[in-house]
N, C-alpha and C. Protein backbone atom coordinates (compact mmCIF):
# COMPACT_ATOMS: atom_id res chain seq x y z
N UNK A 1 22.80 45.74 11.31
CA UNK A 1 23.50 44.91 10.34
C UNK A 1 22.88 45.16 8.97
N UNK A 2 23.49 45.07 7.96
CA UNK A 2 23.38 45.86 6.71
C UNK A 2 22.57 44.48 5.80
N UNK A 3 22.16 44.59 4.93
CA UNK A 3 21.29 43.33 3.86
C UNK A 3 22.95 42.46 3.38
N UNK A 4 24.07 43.55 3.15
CA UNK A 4 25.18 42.34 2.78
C UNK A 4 25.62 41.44 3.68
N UNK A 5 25.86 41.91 4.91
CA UNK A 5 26.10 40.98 6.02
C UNK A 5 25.20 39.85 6.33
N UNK A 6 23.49 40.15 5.97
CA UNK A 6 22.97 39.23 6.74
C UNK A 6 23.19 38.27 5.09
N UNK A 7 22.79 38.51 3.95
CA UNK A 7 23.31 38.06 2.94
C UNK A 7 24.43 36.56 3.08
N UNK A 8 25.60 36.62 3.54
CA UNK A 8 26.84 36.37 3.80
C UNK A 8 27.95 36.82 3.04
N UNK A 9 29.05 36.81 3.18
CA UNK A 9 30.02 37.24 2.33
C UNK A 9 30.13 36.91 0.78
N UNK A 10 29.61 35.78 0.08
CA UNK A 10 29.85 35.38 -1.00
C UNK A 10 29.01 36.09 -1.59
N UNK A 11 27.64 36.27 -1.21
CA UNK A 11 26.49 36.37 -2.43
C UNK A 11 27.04 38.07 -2.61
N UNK A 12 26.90 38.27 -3.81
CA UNK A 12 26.99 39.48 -4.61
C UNK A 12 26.18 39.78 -5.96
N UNK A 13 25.83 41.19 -6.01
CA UNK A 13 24.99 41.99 -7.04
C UNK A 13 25.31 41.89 -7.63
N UNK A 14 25.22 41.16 -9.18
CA UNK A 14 26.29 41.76 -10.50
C UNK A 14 25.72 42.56 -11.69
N UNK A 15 24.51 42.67 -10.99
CA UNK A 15 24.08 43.60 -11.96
C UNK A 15 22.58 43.93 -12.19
N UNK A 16 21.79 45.16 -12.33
CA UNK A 16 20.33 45.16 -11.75
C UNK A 16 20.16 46.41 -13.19
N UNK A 17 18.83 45.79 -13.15
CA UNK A 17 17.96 47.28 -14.08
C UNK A 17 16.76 47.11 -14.12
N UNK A 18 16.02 48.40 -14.06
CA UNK A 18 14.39 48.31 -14.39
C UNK A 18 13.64 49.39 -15.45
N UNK A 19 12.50 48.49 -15.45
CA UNK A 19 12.23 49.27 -16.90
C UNK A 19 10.75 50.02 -16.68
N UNK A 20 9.42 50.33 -17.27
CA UNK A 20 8.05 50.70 -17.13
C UNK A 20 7.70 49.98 -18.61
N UNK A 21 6.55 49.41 -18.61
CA UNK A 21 5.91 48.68 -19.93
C UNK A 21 4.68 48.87 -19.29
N UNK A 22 3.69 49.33 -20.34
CA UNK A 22 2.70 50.02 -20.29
C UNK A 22 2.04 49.53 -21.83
N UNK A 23 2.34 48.36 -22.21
CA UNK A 23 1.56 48.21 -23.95
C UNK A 23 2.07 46.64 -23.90
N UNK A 24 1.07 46.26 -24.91
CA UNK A 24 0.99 45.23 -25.73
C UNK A 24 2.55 44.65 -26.07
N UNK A 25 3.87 44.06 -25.35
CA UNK A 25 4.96 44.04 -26.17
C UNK A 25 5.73 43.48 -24.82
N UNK A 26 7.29 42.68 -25.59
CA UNK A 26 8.00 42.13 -25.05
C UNK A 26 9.07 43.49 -25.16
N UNK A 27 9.52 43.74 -23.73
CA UNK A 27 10.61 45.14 -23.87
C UNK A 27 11.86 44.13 -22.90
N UNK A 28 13.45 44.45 -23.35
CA UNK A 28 14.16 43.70 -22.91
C UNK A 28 15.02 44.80 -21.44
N UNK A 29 15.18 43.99 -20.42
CA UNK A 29 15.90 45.20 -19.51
C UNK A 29 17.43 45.92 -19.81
N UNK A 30 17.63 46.99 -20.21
CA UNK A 30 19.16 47.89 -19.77
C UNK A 30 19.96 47.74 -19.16
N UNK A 31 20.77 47.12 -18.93
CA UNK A 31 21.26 46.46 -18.02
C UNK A 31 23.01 47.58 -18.18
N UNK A 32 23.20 48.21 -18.82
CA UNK A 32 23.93 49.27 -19.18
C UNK A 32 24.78 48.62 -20.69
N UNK A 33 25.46 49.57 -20.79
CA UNK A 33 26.31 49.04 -21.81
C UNK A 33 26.99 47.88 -21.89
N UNK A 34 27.10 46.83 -22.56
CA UNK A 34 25.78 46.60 -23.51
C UNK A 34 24.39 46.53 -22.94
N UNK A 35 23.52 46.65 -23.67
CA UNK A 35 22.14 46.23 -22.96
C UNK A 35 21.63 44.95 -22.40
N UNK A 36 22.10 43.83 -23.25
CA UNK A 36 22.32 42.92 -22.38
C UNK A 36 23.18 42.19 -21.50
N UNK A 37 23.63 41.14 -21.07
CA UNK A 37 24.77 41.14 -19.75
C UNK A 37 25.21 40.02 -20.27
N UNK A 38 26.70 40.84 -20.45
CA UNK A 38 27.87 39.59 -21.10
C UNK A 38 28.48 38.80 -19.96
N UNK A 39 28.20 37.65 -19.35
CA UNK A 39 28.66 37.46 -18.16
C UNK A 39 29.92 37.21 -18.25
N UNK A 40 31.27 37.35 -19.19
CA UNK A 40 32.77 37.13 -18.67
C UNK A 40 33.68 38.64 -17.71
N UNK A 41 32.27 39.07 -18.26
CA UNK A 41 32.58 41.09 -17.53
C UNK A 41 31.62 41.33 -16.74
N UNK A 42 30.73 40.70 -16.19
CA UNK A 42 29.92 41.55 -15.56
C UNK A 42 30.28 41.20 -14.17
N UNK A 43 30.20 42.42 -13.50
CA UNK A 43 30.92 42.20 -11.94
C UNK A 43 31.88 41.52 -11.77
N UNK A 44 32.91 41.77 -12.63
CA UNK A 44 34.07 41.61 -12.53
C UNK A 44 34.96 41.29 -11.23
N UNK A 45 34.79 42.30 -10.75
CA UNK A 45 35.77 42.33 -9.20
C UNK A 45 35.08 41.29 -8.49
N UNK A 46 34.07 41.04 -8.33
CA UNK A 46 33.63 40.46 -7.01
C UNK A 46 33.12 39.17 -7.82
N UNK A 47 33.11 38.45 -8.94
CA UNK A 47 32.75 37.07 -9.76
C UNK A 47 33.60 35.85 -8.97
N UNK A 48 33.55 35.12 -8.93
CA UNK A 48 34.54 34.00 -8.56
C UNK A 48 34.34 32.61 -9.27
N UNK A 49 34.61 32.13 -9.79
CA UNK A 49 34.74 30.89 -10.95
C UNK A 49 33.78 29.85 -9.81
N UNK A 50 32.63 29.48 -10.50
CA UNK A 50 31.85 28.40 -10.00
C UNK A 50 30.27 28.98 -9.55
N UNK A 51 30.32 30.18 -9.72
CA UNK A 51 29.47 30.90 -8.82
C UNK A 51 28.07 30.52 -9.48
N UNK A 52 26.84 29.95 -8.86
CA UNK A 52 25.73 30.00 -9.64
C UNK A 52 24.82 31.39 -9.64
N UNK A 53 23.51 31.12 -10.34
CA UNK A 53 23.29 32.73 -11.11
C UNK A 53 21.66 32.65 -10.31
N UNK A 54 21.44 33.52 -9.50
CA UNK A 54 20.02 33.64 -9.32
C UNK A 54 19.22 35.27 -10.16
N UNK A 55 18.78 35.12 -10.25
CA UNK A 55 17.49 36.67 -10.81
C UNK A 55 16.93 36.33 -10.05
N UNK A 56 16.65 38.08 -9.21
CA UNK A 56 15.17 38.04 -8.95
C UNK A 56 14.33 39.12 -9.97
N UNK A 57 13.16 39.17 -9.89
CA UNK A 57 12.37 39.49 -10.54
C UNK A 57 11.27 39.99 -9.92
N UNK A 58 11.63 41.28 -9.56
CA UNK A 58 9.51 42.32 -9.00
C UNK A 58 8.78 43.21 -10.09
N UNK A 59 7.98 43.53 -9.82
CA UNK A 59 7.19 44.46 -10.59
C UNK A 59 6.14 44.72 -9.37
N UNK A 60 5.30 46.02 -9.64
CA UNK A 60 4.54 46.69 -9.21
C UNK A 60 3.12 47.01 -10.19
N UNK A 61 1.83 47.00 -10.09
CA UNK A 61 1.14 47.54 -11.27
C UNK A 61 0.92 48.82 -10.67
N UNK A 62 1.24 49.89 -11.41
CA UNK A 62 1.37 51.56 -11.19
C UNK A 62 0.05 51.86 -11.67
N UNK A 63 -0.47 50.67 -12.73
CA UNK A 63 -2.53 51.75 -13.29
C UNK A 63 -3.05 50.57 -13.76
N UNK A 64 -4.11 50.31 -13.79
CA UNK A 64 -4.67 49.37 -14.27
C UNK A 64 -5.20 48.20 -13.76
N UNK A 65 -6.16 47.42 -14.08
CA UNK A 65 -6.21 46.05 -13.62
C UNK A 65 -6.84 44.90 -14.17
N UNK A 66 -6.48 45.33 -15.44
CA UNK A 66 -6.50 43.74 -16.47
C UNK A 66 -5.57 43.65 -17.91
N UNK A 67 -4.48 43.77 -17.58
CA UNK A 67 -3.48 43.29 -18.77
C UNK A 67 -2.50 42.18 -17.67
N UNK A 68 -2.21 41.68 -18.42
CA UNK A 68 -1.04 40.39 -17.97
C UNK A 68 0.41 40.96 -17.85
N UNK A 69 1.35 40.35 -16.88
CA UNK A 69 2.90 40.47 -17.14
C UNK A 69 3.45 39.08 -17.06
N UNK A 70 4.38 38.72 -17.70
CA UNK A 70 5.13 37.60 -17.45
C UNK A 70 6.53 38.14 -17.88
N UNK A 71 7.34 37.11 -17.93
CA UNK A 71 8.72 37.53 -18.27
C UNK A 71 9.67 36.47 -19.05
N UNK A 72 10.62 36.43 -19.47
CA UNK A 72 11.79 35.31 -20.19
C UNK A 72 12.67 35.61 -20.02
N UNK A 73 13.53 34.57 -19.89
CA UNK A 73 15.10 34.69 -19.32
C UNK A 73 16.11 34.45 -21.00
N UNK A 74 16.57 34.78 -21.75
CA UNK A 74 17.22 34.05 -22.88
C UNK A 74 18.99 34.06 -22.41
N UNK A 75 19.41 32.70 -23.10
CA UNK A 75 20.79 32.72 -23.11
C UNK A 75 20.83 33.21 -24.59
N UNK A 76 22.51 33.19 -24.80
CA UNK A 76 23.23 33.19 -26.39
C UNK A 76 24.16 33.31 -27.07
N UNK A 77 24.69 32.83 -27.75
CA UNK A 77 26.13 32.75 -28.40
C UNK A 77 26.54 34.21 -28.36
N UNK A 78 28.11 34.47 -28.57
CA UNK A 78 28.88 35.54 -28.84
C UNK A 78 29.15 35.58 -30.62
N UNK A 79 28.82 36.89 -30.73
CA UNK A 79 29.24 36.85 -32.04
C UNK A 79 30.68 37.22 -32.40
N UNK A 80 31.16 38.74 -31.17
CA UNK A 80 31.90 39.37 -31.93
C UNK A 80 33.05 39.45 -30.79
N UNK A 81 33.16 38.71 -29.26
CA UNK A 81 34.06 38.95 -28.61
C UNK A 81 33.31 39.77 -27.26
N UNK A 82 32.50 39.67 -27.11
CA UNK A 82 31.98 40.66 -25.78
C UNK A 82 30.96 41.74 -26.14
N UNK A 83 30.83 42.34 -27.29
CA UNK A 83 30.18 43.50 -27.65
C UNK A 83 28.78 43.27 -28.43
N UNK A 84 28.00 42.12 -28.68
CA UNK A 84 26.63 42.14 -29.51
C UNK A 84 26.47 40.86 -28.90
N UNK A 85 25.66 40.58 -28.68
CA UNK A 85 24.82 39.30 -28.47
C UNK A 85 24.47 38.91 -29.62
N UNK A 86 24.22 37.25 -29.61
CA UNK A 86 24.30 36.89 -30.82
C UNK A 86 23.02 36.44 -30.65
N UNK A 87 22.44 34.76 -30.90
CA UNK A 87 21.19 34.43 -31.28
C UNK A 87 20.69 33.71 -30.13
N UNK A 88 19.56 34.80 -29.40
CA UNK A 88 18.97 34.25 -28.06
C UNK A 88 18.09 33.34 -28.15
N UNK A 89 18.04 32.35 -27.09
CA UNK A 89 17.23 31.15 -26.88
C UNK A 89 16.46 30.98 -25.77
N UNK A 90 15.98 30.39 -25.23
CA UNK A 90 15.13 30.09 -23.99
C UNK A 90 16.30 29.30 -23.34
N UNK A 91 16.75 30.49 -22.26
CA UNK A 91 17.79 29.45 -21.39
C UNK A 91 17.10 28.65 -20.27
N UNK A 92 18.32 27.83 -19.62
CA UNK A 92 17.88 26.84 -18.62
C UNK A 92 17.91 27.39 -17.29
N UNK A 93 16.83 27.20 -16.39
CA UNK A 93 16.36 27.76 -15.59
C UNK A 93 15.73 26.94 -14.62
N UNK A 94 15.68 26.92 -13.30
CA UNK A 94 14.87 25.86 -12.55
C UNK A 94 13.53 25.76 -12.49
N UNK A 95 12.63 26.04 -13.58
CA UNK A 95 11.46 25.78 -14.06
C UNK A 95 10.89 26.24 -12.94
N UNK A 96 11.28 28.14 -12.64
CA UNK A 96 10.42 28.51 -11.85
C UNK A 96 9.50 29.47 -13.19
N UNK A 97 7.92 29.61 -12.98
CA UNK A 97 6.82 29.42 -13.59
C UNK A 97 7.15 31.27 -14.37
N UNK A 98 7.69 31.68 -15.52
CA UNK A 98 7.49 33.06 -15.94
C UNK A 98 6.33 33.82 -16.66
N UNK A 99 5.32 32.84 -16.66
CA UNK A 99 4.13 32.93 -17.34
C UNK A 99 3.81 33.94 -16.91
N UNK A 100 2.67 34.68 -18.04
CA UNK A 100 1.70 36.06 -17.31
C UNK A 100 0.95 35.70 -16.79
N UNK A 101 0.89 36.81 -15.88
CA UNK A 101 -0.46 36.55 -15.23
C UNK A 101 -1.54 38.07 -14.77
N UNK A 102 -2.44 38.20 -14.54
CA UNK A 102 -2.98 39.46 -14.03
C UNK A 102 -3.24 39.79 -12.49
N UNK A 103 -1.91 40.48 -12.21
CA UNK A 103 -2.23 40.32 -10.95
C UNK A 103 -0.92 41.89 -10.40
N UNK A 104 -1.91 42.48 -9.24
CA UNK A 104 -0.77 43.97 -8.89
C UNK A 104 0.50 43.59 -8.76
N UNK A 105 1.30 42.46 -8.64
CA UNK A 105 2.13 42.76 -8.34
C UNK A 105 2.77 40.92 -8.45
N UNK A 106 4.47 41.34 -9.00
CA UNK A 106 4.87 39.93 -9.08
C UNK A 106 6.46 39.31 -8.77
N UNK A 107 6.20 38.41 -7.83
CA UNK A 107 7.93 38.22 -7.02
C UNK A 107 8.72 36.76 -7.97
N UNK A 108 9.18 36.62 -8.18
CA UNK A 108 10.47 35.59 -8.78
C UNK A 108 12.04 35.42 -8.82
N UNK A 109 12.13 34.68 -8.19
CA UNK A 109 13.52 33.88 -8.29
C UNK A 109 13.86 33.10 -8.53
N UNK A 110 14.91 33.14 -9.90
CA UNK A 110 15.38 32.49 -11.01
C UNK A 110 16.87 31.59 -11.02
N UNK A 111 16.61 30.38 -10.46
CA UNK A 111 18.21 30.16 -10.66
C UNK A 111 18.23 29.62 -12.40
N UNK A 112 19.72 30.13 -12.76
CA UNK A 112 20.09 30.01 -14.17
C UNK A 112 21.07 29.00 -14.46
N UNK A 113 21.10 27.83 -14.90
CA UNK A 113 21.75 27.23 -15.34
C UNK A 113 22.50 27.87 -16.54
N UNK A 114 24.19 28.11 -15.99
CA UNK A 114 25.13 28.07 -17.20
C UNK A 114 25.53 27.36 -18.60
N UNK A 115 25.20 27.96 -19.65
CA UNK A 115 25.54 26.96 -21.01
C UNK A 115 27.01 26.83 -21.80
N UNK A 116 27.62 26.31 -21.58
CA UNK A 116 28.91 26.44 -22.57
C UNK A 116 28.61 26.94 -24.11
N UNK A 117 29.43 28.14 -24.42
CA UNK A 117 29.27 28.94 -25.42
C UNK A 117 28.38 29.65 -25.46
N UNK A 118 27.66 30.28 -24.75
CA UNK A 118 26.55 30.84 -24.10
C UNK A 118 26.62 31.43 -23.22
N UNK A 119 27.59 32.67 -23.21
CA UNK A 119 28.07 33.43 -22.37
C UNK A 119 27.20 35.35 -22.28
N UNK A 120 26.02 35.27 -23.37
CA UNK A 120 24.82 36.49 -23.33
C UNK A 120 23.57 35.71 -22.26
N UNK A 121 23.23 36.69 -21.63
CA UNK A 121 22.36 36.37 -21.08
C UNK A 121 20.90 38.07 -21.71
N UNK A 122 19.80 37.55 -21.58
CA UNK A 122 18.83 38.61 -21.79
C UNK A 122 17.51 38.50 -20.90
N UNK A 123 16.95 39.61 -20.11
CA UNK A 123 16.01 39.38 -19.50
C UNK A 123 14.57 40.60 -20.14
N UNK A 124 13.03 39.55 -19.58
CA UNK A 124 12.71 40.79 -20.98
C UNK A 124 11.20 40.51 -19.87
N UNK A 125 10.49 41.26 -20.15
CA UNK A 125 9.28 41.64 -19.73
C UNK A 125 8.32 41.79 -20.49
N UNK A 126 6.95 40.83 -20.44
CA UNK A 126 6.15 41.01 -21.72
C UNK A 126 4.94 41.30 -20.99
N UNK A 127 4.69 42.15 -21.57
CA UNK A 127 2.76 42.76 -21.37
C UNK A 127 2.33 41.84 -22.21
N UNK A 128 1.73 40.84 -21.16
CA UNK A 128 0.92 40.15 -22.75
C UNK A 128 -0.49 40.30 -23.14
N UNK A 129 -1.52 41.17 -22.62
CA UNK A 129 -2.51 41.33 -23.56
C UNK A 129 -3.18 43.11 -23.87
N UNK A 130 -3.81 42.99 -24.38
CA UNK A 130 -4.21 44.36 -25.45
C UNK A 130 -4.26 45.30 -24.26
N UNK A 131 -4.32 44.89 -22.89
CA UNK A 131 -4.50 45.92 -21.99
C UNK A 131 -3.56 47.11 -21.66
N UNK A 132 -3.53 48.38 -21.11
CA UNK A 132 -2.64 49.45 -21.20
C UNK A 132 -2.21 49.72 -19.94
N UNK A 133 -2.54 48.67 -19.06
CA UNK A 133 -1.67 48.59 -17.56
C UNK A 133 -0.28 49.12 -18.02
N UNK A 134 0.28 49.87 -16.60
CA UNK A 134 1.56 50.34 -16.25
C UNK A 134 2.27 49.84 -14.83
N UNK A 135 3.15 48.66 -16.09
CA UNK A 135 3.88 48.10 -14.65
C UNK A 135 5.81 48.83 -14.49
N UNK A 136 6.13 48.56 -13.48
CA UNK A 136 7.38 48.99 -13.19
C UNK A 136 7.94 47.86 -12.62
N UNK A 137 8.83 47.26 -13.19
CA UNK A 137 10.05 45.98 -13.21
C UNK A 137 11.57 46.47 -12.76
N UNK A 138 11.34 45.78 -12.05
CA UNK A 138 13.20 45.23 -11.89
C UNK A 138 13.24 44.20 -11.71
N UNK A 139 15.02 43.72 -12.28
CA UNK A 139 15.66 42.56 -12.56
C UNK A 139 17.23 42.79 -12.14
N UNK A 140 17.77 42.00 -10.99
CA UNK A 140 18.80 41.68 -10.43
C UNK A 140 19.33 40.86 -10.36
N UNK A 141 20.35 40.77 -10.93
CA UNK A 141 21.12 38.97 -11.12
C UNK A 141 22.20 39.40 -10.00
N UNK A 142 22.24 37.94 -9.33
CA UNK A 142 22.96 37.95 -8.35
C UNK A 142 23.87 36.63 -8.26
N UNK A 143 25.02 36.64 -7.93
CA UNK A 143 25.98 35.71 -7.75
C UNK A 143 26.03 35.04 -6.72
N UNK A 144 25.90 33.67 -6.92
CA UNK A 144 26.24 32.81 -4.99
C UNK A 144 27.28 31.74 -5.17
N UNK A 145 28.17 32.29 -4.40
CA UNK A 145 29.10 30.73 -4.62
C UNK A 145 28.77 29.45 -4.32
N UNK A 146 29.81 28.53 -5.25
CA UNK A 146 28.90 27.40 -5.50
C UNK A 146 28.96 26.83 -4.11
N UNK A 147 29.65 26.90 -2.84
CA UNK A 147 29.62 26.54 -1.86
C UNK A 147 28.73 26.56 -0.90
N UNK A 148 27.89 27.54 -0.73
CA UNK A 148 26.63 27.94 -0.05
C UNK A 148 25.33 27.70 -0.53
């Protein structure tokens, strides 16, 4: 039996990317064109009106063993119709903990509270100290209907 089946039918991928940060800096994930994820288009086919929003969130440390990773979730207005994100904020989230921390390796799952007019979402990865660790991130937002 396959990860979608045991999954159940509703939950679906809508969209995944990973990045390498290796410095001092907040880098945001690719999520393709646009770079960040306009949710009235993203996974289109398989979306269904009501659906709540989980991220998960791994990383690996590939070298090193004393710089920090943490991460931020931002919502944000539309400026132009679907194509630029407008002015990101600290979205709402079930106050699961994104703080850095120093440690090989890091698991999170994010449910996202939806904002009216606040249809950008941005996910970002911060090395937070002077250290030159090399981590490797991914970030997968996933859809669950609101029924399950």
């Amino acid at each position: 039996m396959g990860a979608r089946e045991l999954m159940g039918g509703g939950v679906v991928v809508l969209c995944a990317a990973s990045l390498t940060i290796a410095a001092n800096a907040t880098t945001a994930f690719d999520f393709g064109t646009p770079n960040d994820i306009y949710l009235p288009t993203v996974g289109t086919s398989a979306k269904k009106s009501g659906m709540r929003l989980l991220l998960v969130l791994t990383d690996v440390r590939a070298a090193g063993t004393t710089s920090s990773l943490g991460y931020s979730v931002q919502d944000a207005d539309d400026t132009d119709g679907g194509t630029t994100i407008g002015t990101p904020a600290t979205a709402l989230t079930d106050g699961t903990s994104l703080a850095g921390t120093i440690a090989a390796s890091h698991q999170k799952v994010v449910g996202i509270a939806l904002q009216v007019g606040r249809p950008w979402l941005r996910v970002n990865a911060i090395h937070g100290t002077a250290g030159t660790d090399s981590y490797q991130c991914h970030a997968t937002l996933l859809g669950i209907p609101g029924g399950l």
